[in-house]
Structure formats: structure tokens, C-alpha cells
Protein backbone atom coordinates (compact mmCIF):
# COMPACT_ATOMS: atom_id res chain seq x y z
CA UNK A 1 4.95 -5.44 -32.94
CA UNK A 2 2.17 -5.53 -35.48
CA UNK A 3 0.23 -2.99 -33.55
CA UNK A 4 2.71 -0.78 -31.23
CA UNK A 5 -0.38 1.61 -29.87
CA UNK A 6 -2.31 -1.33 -28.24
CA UNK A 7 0.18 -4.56 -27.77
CA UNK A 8 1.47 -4.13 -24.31
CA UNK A 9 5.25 -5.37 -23.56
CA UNK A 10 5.61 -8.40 -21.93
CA UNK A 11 8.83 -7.33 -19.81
CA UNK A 12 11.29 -4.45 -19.74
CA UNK A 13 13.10 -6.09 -22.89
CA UNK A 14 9.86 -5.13 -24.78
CA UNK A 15 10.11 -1.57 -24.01
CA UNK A 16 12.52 -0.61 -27.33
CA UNK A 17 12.69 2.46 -28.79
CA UNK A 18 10.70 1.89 -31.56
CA UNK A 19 8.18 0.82 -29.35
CA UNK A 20 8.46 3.92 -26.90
CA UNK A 21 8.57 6.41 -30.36
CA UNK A 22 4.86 4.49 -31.62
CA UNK A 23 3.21 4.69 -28.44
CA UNK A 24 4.56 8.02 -27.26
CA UNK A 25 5.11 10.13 -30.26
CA UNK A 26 8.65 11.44 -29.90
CA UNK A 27 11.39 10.31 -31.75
CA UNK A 28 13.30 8.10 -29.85
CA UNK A 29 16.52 6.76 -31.25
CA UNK A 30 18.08 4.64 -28.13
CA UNK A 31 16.80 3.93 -24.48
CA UNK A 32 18.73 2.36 -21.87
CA UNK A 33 16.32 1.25 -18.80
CA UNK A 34 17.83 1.07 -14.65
CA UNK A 35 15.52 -0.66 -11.70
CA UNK A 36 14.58 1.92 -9.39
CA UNK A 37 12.53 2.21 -6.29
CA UNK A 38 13.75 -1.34 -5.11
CA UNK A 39 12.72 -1.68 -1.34
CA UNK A 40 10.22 1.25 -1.89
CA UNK A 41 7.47 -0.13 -3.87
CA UNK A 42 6.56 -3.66 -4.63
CA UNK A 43 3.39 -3.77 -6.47
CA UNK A 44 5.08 -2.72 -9.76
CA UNK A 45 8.30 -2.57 -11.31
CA UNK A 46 9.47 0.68 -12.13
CA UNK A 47 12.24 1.88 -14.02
CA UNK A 48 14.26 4.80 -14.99
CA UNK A 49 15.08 5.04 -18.93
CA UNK A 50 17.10 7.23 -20.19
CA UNK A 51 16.20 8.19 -23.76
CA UNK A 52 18.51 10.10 -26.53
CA UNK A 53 16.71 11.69 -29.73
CA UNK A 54 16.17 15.04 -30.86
CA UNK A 55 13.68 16.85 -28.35
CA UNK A 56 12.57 13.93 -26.46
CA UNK A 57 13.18 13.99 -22.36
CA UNK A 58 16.65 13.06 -21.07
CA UNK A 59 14.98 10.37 -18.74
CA UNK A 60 11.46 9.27 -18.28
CA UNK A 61 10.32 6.60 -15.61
CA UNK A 62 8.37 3.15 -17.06
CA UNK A 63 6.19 0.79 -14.77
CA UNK A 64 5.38 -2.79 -15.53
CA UNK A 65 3.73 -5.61 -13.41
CA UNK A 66 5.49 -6.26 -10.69
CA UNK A 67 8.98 -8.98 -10.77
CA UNK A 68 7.44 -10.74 -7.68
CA UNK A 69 4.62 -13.33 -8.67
CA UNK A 70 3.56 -12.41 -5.26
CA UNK A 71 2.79 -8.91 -5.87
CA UNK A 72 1.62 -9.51 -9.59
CA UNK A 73 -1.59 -12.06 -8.22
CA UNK A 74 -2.30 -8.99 -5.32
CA UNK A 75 -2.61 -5.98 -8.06
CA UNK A 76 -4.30 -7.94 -10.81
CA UNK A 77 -7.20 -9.05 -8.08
CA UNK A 78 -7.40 -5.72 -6.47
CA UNK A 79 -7.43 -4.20 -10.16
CA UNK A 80 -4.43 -1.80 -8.86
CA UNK A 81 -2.90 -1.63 -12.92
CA UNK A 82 -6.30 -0.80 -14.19
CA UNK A 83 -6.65 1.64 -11.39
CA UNK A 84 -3.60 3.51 -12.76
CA UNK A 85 -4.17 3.73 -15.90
CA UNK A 86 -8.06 5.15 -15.42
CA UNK A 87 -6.33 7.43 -13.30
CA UNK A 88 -4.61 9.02 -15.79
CA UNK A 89 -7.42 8.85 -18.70
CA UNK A 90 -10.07 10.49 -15.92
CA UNK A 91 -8.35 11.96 -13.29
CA UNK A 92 -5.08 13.75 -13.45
CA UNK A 93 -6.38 16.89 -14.84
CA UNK A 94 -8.69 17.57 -12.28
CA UNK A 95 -6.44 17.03 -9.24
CA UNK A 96 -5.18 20.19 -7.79
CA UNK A 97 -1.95 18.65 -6.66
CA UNK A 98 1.32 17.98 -9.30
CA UNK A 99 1.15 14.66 -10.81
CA UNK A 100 3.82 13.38 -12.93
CA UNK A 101 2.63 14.23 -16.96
CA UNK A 102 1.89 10.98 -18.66
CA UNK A 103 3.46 10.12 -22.00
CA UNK A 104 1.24 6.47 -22.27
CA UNK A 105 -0.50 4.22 -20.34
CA UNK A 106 -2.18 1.03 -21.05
CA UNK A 107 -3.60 -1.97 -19.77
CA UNK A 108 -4.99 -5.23 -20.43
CA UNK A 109 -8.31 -5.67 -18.22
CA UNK A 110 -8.29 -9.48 -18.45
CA UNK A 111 -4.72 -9.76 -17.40
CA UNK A 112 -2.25 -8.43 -15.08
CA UNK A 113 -0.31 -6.43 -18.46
CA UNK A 114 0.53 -2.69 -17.93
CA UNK A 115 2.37 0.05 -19.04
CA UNK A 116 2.95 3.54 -18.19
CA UNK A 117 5.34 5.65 -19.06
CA UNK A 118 5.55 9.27 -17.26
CA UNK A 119 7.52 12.02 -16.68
CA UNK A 120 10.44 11.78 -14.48
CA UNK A 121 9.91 13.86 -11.29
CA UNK A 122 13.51 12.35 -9.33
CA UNK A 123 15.19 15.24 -9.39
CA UNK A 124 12.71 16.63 -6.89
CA UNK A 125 13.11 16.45 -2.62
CA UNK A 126 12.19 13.17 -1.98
CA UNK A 127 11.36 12.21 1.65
CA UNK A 128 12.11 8.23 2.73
CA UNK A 129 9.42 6.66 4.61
CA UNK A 130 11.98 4.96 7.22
CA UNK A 131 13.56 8.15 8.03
CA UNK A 132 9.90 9.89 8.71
CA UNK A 133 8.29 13.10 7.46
CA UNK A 134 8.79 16.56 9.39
CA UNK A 135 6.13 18.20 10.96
CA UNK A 136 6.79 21.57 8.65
CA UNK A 137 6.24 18.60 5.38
CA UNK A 138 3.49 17.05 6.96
CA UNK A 139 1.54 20.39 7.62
CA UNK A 140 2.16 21.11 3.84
CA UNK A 141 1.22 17.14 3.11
CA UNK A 142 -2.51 17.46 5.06
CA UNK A 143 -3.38 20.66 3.12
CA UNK A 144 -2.54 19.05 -0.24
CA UNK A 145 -4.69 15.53 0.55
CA UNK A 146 -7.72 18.31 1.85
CA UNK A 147 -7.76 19.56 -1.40
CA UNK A 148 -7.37 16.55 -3.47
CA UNK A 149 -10.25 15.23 -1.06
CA UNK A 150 -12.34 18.16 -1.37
CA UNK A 151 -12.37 18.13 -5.42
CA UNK A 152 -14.51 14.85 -5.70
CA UNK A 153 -16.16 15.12 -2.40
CA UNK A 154 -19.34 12.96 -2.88
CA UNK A 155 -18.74 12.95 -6.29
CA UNK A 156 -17.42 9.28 -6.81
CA UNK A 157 -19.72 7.72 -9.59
CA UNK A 158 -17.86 8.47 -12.70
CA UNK A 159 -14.42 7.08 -10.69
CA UNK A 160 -16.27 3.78 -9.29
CA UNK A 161 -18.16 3.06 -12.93
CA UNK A 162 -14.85 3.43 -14.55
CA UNK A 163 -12.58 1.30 -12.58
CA UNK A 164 -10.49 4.37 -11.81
CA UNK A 165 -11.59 4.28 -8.03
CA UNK A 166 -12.56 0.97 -6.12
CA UNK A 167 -15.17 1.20 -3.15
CA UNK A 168 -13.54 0.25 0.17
CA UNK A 169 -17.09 -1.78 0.76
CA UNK A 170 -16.20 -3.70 -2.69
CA UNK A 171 -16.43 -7.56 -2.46
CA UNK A 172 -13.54 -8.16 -3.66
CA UNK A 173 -11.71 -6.52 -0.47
CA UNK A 174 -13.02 -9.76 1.81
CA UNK A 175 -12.65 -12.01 -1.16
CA UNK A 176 -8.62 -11.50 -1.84
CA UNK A 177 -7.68 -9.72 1.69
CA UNK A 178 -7.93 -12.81 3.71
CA UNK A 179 -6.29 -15.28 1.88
CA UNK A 180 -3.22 -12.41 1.25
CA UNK A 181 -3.13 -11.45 4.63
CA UNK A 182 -2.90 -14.79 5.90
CA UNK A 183 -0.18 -15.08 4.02
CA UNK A 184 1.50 -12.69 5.12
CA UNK A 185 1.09 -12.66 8.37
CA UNK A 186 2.10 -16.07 8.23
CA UNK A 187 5.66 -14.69 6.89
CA UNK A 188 5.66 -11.60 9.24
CA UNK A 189 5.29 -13.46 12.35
CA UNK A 190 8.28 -16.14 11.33
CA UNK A 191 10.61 -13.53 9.76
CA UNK A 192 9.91 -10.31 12.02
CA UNK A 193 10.17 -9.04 15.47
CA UNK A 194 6.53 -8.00 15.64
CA UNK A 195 5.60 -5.26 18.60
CA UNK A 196 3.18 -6.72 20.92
CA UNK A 197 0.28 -4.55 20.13
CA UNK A 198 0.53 -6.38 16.49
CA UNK A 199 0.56 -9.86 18.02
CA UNK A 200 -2.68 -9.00 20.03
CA UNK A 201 -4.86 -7.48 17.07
CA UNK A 202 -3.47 -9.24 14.05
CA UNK A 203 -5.33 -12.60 14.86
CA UNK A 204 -8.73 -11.00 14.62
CA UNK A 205 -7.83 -8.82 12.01
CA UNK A 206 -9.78 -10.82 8.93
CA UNK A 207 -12.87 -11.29 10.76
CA UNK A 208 -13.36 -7.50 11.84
CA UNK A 209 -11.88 -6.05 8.29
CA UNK A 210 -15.18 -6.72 5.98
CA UNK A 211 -17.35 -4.38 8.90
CA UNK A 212 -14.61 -2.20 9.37
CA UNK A 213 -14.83 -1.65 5.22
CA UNK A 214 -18.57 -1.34 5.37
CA UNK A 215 -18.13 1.14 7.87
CA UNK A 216 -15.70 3.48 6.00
CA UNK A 217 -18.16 3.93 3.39
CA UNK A 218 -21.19 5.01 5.23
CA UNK A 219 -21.33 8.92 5.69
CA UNK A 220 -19.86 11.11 3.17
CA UNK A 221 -17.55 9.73 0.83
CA UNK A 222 -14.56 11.04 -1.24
CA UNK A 223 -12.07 9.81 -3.36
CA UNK A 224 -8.45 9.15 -1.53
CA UNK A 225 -5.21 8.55 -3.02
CA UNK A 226 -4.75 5.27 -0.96
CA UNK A 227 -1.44 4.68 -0.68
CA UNK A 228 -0.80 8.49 0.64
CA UNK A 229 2.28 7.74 2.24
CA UNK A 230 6.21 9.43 2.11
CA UNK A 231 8.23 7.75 -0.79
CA UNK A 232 4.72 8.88 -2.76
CA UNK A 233 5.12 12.57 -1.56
CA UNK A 234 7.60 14.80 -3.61
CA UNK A 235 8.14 18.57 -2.89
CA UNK A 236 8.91 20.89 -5.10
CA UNK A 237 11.16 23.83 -4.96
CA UNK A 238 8.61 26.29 -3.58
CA UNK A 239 7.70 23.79 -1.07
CA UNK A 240 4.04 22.49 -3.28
CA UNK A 241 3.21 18.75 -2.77
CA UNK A 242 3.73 16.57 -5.95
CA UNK A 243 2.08 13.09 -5.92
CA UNK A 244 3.18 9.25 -7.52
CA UNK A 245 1.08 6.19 -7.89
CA UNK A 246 -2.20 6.01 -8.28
CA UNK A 247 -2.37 2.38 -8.29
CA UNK A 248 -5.31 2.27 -5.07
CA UNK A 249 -7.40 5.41 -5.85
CA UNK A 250 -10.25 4.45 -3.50
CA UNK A 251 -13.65 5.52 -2.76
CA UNK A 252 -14.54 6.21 1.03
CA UNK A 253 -14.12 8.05 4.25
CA UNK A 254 -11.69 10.99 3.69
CA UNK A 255 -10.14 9.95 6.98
CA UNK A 256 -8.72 7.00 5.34
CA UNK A 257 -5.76 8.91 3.61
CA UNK A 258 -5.18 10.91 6.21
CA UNK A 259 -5.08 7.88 8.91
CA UNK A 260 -2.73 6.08 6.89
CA UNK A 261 -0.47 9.10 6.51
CA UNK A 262 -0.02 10.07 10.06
CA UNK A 263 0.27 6.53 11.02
CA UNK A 264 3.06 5.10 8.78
CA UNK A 265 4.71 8.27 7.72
CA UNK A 266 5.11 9.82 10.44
CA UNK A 267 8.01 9.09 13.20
CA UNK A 268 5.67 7.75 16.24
CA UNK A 269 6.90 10.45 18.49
CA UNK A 270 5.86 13.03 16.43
CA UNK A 271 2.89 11.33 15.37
CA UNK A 272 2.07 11.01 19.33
CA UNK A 273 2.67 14.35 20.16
CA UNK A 274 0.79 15.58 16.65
CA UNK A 275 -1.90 13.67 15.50
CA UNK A 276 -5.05 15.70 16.41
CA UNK A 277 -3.15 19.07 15.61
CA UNK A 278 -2.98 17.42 11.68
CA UNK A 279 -6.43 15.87 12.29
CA UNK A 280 -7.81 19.74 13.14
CA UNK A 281 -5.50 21.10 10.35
CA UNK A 282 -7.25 19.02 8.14
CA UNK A 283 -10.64 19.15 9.30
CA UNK A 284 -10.36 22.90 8.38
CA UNK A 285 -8.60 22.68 5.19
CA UNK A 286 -11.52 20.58 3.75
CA UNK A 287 -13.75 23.40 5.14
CA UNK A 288 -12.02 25.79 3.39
CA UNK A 289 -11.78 24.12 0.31
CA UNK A 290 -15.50 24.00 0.08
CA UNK A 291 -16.78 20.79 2.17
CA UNK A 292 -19.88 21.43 4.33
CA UNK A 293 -18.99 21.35 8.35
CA UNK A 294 -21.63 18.75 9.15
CA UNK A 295 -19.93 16.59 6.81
CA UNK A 296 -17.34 16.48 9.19
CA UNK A 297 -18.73 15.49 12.33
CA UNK A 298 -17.77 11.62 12.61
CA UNK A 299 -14.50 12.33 10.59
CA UNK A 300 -12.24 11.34 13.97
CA UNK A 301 -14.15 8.20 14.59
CA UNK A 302 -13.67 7.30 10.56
CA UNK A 303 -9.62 8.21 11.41
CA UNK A 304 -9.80 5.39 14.16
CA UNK A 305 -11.30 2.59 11.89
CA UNK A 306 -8.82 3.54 8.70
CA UNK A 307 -6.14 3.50 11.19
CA UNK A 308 -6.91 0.02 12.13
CA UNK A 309 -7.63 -1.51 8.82
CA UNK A 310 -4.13 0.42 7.77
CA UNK A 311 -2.41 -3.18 9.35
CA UNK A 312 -2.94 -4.37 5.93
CA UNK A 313 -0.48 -2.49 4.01
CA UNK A 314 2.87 -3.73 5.91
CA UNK A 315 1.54 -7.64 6.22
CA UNK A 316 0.30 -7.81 2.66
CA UNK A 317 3.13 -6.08 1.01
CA UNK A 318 5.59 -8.23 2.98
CA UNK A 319 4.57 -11.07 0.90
CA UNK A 320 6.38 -9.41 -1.97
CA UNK A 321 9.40 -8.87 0.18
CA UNK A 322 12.75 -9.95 0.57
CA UNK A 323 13.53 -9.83 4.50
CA UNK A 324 17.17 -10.29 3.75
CA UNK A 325 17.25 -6.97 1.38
CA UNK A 326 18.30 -4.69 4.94
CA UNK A 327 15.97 -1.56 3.16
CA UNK A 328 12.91 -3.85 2.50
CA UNK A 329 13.51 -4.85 6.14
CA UNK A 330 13.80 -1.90 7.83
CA UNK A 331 10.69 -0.33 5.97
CA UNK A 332 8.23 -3.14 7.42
CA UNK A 333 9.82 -2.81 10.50
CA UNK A 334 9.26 1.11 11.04
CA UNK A 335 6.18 0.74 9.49
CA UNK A 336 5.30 -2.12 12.44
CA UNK A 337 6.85 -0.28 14.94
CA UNK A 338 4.29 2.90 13.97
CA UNK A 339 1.24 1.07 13.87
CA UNK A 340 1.93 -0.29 16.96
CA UNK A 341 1.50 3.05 17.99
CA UNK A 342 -1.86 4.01 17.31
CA UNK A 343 -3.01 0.98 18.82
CA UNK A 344 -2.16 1.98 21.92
CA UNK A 345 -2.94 5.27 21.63
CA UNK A 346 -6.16 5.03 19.69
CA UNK A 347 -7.36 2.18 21.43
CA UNK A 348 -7.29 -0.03 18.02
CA UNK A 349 -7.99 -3.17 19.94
CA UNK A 350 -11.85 -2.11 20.15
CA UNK A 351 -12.67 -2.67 16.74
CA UNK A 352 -11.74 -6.66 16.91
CA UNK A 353 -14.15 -7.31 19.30
């Protein structure tokens, strides 16, 4: 490559080490690159590469655009690479959770081409989404996002002007979300066992999503995570939150993170028996961390319309899916199975009338 620092690799075959030692800096004599995370994310395709040379990391983890042409047309449109990368140039030194140190990242804002390569955080507890988060690691969970959420409370600009944080009220939400939910609701309903409280709201999902965007931007605004969810939640040995992928840092209601937490990463049981205990938790770490207590006043409401616009994550990412693949399977399913959940129980149905 003529220009190592700024060409960006077209697939994993790209990613030499010559490449890697131009970009990054350390001398890297060999790398040797695995496919991880299959069944866990789909909107990227990360590796694990395993690097020898003198004082460079045994392993680091690379991401590239996603192996599903699927998944590849979703992130491009909702600028999810870009979103990444900014993160990382802007962001990751102010957070007061762990992020993962980043060696490079780059993108291509007139393509779907990205690259970053970070530090490898799997030797850390790691909790599945399918097999749920405990209450003791959700407690810990909530605190973290309050203080993440506190940090750029009303304080968005920068983020939005950047590209590192997309408004949930952006048009380009009910320009791309129909047509890829349609899709894959279209797939969901022919290759899954949908719960019944699905079946009755996902028909009038697109029409009520644009207001129910609209609507998680009005009041005070913050920036979330967006995809704050438990394969993106490490723990570290004294028990402190560490985060992964930043690839839907959004601007909006607070409530949004925390809706989509307790709703898909949570077992429904617990989440029945413990969703306004987090809620209050949460309420009062923001408080403490500095947010004013009027601005909390319509936070529940808020919690209700994230939690029903959260339908979106299991039917759009199933287009990139492989229903036969039995851990791709069971994740929609469990993540179904939840949601169905807090429609009954937060009386979801209202907001498609």
C-alpha cells in the first residue's frame, strides 16, 4: 500500500503485518487473525489477531465491515462505522467507564470501509446475553450507564456535529428503519416462533416509530451508548464495568440505554420482579453524579417509549442472521421472548395507537 496510514483494507487478507506496524506503530513481524464474536454481533466483523514482535501485544482484536451484505447496507446508512471511529477520536477519554485502548481506527465517510484495531479485553468476565445478567451485575451495570450518561448530559453538540453521536429524531431513522424492518420482520415472522405480544404490535410498529423518535428527544437529552446490552458489558476483576462498541452512540432520552438494558439483558423474571428497583437505582445515580432532579421527572415515561422502539434491534439484526446457526437462533429468540415482556407489563401496545 502506497499510503499504509490512510488506505483502509479491503478484507481481513489486507490486514498484514506491515500494514498493522505503519498504521499502529509497533513492530509487528507476523499476525495470524481468528473470527470471533460469531452469533454475538452482526454489524461488523471482528477478529482476534494474534501478533508476535518485540514489545507489541500478544493479541489485539480488528473490526471490519460486516461479512453479511445485509448488515454492511444497515451500518453504512445509519453511519454506525463512522460512529465508531468518532468515538474514539472524541470520546473515549472522557468516558468514566473502561473502554478498550485503541491502537487505529479509520474510516471512509463515502463508503462502508473501516478499521479499528483495539486492545484485547477477552480475558475479562464476559456475561452472554442468552444466559441473562444477575441482579448483583446489573446493579453494578445501571451505576456505570448513570455516569457515562451524566458526563455529556445536555452537552451533545460537539458529538452530533461530528458524526460521533446520531440524534434519535435524525431523518435518516424513518428513511432506512422501514424498509429494514420490513425486511426483517418479513424473515422473523416465516423463520421464528414469535410471542403473541410481538405479533400484535409489530404491524404498527413503522408508522408509530418516527413520533416515538421525536418524542425521545424532547426534554433533556444525553448521549447513550445504544447498544448497552450484555455481550457489550465486561467486568473486571474488582467488579468495574468495561464497555465494547460504540458503533450507535446516540443522542436522546437517557432512558433509552437503560430501557434497552433491562429489557433484553435481563432474564424476564428478574426483569419483572426488578425493573423499577434499577429504574430508582438509576434515577439516583444520575443525581448523584451531578444531573439536576427536575431533569428527571418524565424519565419513566421516556423508559416506556425506548422500551417500545427497542423491537427494532432483534427484527433488524435478524436480517443479518443465519436462523440455522442454533446461537444466532437462540439470541433472537430470548431477546423476543423478553420484549414480549414489557409489553405486557408496560402496556407497550399504547404507543401504536
Amino acid at each position: 500500500m502506497e499510503n499504509a496510514a490512510t488506505d483502509l483494507p479491503d478484507s481481513i487478507d489486507d490486514v498484514t503485518a506491515e500494514w498493522m506496524s505503519a498504521v499502529t506503530g509497533l513492530s509487528i513481524e507476523t499476525v495470524d487473525h481468528h473470527l470471533i464474536g460469531e452469533g454475538i454481533g452482526v454489524s461488523s466483523a471482528v477478529y482476534r489477531s494474534r501478533l508476535t514482535g518485540e514489545g507489541v501485544p500478544e493479541t489485539i482484536v480488528t473490526k471490519l465491515p460486516a461479512l453479511a451484505e445485509e448488515a454492511v447496507f444497515t451500518s453504512t446508512m445509519l453511519r454506525m462505522y463512522i460512529r465508531e471511529v468518532r468515538f474514539f477520536e472524541m470520546m473515549a477519554a472522557k468516558v468514566p467507564i473502561t473502554v478498550p485502548r485503541c491502537f487505529h481506527a479509520h474510516v471512509d465517510p463515502e463508503s462502508s470501509k473501516f478499521v479499528v484495531l483495539m486492545e484485547d479485553m477477552g480475558d475479562l468476565r464476559m456475561i452472554d446475553q442468552i444466559d441473562a445478567m444477575a441482579l448483583s451485575d446489573a446493579e453494578i451495570a445501571v451505576d456505570a450507564l448513570a455516569a457515562w450518561q451524566a458526563t455529556f448530559w445536555n452537552g451533545c453538540d460537539s458529538l452530533l456535529a461530528s458524526g460521533a453521536a446520531v440524534s434519535l429524531a435524525d431523518p435518516i431513522y424513518p428513511a432506512v428503519l422501514p424498509i429494514v424492518f420490513a425486511e426483517g420482520w418479513e424473515k422473523c415472522t416465516a423463520g421464528l416462533d414469535l410471542p403473541a405480544e410481538i405479533l400484535e404490535i409489530g404491524p404498527g410498529w413503522v408508522d408509530a416509530m418516527p413520533k416515538v423518535m421525536q418524542d425521545l428527544c424532547v426534554g433533556p437529552t444525553t448521549a447513550n451508548h445504544g447498544d448497552y446490552r450484555g455481550d457489550n458489558i465486561l467486568f473486571a476483576d474488582d467488579g468495574s464495568v468495561v464497555l465494547l462498541d460504540f458503533q450507535l452512540i446516540g443522542h436522546g432520552s437517557a432512558s433509552y440505554d437503560l430501557a434497552y438494558f433491562i429489557t433484553q439483558s435481563l432474564d424476564a423474571g428478574l426483569a419483572a420482579e426488578s425493573e423499577r428497583t434499577l429504574f430508582d437505582r438509576w434515577v439516583a445515580a444520575l443525581i448523584a453524579n451531578g444531573v439536576a432532579p427536575a431533569d428527571t421527572a418524565d424519565l419513566w415515561e421516556q423508559y416506556r417509549r425506548a422500551a417500545y422502539f427497542c423491537l427494532v434491534y432483534p427484527i433488524v439484526a435478524s436480517r443479518g442472521m443465519d436462523f440455522d446457526d442454533s446461537r444466532q437462533r437462540r439470541l433472537l429468540e430470548v431477546m423476543t421472548t423478553r420484549f414480549a415482556r414489557a409489553v405486557r407489563e408496560l402496556d407497550l401496545a399504547d404507543f401504536g395507537i
